[in-house]
Protein backbone atom coordinates (compact mmCIF):
# COMPACT_ATOMS: atom_id res chain seq x y z
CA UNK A 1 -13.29 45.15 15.50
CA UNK A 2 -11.23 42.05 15.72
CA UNK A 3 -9.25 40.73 13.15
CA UNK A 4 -11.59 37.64 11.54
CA UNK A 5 -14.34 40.14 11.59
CA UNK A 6 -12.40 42.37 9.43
CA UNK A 7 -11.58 39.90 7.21
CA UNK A 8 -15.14 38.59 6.70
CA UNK A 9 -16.15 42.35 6.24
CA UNK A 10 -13.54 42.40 3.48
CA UNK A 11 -14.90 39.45 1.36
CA UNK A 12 -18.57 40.60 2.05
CA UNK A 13 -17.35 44.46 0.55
CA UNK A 14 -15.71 42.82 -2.22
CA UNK A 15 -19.14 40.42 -3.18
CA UNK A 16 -21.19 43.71 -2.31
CA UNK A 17 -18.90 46.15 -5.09
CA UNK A 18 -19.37 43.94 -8.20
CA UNK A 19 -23.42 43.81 -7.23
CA UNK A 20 -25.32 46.00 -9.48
CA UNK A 21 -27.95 45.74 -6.59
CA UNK A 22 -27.38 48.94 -4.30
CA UNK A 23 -26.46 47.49 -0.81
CA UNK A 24 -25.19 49.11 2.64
CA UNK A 25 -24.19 46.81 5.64
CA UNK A 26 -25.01 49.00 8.95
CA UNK A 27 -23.17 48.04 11.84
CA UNK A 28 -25.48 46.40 14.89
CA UNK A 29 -23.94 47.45 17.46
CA UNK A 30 -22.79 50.55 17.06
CA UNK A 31 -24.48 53.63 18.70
CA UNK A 32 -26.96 54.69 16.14
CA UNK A 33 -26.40 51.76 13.74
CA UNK A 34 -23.74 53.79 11.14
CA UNK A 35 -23.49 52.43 7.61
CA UNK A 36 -20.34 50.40 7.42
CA UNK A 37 -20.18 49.53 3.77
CA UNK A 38 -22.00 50.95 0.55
CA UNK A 39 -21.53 50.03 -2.46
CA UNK A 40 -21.57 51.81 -6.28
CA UNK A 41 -24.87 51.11 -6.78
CA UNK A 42 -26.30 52.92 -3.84
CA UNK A 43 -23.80 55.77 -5.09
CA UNK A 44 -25.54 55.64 -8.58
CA UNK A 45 -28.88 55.13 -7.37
CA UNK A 46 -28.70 57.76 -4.08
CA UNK A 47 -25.63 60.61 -5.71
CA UNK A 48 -24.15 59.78 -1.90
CA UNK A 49 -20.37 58.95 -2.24
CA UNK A 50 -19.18 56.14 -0.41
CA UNK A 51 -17.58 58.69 1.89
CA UNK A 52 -20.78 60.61 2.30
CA UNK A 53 -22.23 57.26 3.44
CA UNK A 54 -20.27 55.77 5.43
CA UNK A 55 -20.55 56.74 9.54
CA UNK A 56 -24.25 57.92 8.50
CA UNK A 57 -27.73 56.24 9.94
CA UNK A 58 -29.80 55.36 6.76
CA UNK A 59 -32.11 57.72 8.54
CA UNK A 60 -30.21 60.40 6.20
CA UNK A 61 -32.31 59.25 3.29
CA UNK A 62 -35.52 60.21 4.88
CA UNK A 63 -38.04 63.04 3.60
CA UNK A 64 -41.11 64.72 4.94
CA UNK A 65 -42.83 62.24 2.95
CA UNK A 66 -41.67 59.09 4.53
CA UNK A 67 -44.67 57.16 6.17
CA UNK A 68 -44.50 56.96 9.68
CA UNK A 69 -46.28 53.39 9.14
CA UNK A 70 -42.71 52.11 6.99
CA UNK A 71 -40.25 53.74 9.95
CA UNK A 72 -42.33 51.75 12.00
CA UNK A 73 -42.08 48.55 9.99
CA UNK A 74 -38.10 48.66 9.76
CA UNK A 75 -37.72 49.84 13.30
CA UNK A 76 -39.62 46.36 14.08
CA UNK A 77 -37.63 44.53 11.64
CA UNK A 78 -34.51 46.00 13.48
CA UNK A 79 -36.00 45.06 16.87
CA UNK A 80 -37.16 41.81 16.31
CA UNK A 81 -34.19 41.33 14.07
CA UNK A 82 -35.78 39.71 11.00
CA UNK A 83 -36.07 40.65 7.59
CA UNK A 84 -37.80 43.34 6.77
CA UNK A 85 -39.29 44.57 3.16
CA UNK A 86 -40.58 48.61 2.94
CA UNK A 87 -41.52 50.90 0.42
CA UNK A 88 -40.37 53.94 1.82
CA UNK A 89 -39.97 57.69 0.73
CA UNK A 90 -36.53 58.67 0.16
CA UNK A 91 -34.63 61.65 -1.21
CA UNK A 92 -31.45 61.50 -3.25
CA UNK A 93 -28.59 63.73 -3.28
CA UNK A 94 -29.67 66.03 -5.50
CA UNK A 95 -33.37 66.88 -3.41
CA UNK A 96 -35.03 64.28 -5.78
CA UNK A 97 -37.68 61.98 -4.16
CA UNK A 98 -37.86 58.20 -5.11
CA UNK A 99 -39.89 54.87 -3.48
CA UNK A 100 -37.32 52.79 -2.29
CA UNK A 101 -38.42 49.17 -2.15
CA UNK A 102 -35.93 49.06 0.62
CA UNK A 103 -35.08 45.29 1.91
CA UNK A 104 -33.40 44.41 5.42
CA UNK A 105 -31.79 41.21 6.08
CA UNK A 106 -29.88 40.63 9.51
CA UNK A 107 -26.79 38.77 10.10
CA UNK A 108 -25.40 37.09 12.73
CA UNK A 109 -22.30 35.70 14.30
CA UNK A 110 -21.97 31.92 13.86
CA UNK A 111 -21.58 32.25 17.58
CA UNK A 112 -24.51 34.34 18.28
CA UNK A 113 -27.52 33.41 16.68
CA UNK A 114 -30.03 35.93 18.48
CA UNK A 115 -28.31 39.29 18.38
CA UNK A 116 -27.36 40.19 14.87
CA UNK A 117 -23.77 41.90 14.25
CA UNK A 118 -25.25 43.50 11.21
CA UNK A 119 -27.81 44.74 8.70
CA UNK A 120 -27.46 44.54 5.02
CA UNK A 121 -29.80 46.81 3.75
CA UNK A 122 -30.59 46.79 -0.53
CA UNK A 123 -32.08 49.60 -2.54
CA UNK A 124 -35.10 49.23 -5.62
CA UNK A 125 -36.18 52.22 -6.84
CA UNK A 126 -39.87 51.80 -7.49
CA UNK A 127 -41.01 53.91 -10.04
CA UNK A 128 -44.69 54.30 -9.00
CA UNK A 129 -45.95 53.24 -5.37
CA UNK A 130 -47.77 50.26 -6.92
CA UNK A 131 -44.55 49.38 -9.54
CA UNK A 132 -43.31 45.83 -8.19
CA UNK A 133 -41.72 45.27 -11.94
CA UNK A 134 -38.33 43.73 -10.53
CA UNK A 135 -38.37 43.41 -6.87
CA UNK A 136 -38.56 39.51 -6.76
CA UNK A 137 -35.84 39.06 -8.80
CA UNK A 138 -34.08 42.23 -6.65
CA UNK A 139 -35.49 39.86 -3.58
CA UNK A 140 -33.48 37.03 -5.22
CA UNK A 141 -30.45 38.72 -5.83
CA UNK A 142 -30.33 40.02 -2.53
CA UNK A 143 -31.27 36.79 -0.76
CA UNK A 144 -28.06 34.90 -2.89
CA UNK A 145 -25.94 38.13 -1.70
CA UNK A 146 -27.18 37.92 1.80
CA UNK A 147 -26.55 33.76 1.86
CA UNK A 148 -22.91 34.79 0.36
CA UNK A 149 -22.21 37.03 3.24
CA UNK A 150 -23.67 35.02 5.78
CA UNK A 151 -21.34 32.00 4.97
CA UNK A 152 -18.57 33.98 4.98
CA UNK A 153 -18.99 35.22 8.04
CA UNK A 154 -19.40 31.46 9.20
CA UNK A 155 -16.50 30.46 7.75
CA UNK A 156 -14.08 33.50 9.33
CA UNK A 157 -16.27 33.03 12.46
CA UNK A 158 -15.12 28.48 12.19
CA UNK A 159 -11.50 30.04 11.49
CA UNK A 160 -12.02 32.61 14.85
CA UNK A 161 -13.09 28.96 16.59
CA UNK A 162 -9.98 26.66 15.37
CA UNK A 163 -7.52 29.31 15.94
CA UNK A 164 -8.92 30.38 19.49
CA UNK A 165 -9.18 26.24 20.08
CA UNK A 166 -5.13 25.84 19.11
CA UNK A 167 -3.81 29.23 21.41
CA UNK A 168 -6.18 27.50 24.32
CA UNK A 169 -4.50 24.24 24.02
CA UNK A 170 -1.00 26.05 23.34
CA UNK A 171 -1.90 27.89 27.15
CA UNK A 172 -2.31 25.00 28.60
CA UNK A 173 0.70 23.16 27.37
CA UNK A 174 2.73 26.10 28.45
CA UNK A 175 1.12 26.25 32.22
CA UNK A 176 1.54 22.68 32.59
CA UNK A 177 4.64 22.96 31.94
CA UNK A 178 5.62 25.84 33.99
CA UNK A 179 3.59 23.84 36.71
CA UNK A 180 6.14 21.06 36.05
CA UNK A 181 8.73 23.59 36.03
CA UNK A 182 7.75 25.01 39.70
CA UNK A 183 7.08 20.92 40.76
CA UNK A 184 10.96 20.27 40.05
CA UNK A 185 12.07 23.35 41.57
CA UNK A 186 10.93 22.30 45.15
């Protein structure tokens, strides 16, 4: 992972640990799509530790009870790579079974606008299947989180573009100027 990605993932980890929403980011191209990031919340709401997490397809969370019909809904979310919002049958750490209202939001490069680099995926624990006390404002929360991340990875990604624009014109400074050198030589 190169350096202004890094960075970006840094200021996206540090908005994502003062959320009280439970977030993960899952990394997009990686083989299997590994959680990157998780935050406290999805510790508190899941008993997973952060280290538990991380490296891990969200596929861990998954029970006998989880719909086929909701893995097929994210899996097109994933594909298609738009947003995607699931109630879906997860287990805890502790073998207890909750609905996640589970909410998937894609981000992209500023220089790649069709594959997305990541997934930021938020938790709501729905208390009954038809309990939707809390996911719009969850929905809200997560869409000013998401909107947070994505301009920071803009910005880095403008940063990336300057600083790749300077080295390019530093190269060519120096070749025309070992062109000149060779010219005078002969």
């Amino acid at each position: 992972m190169d350096e202004p990605l890094k960075r970006a993932l840094a200021v996206i980890d540090g908005v994502m640990q003062g959320s009280t929403v439970p977030m993960t980011i899952a990394d997009a191209v990686a083989e299997d799509m590994p959680i990157i990031l998780a935050n406290p919340a999805f510790e508190a709401l899941t008993g997973y530790g952060v280290d538990e997490t991380v490296g891990r397809n969200c596929r861990f969370l998954q029970t006998a009870a989880t719909k086929p019909e909701s893995v097929a809904a994210i899996r097109h979310g994933i594909t298609s790579a738009t947003e995607v919002s699931v109630d879906i049958h997860n287990r805890r750490k502790d073998g207890s079974e909750f609905i996640n209202n589970l909410f998937i939001f894609p981000l992209f490069a500023a220089n790649d606008r069709k594959s997305p680099r990541f997934f930021i995926g938020s938790q709501f624990e729905l208390h009954r299947e038809n309990d939707r006390n809390g996911s719009t404002d969850h929905k809200r929360a997560y869409r000013f989180f998401a909107e947070e991340a994505a301009e920071a990875l803009t910005r880095t990604s403008r940063d990336s573009q300057r600083h790749l624009k300077a080295t390019a014109q530093q190269l060519a400074i120096s070749m025309k100027l070992i062109v000149q050198t060779k010219l005078l030589s002969l």
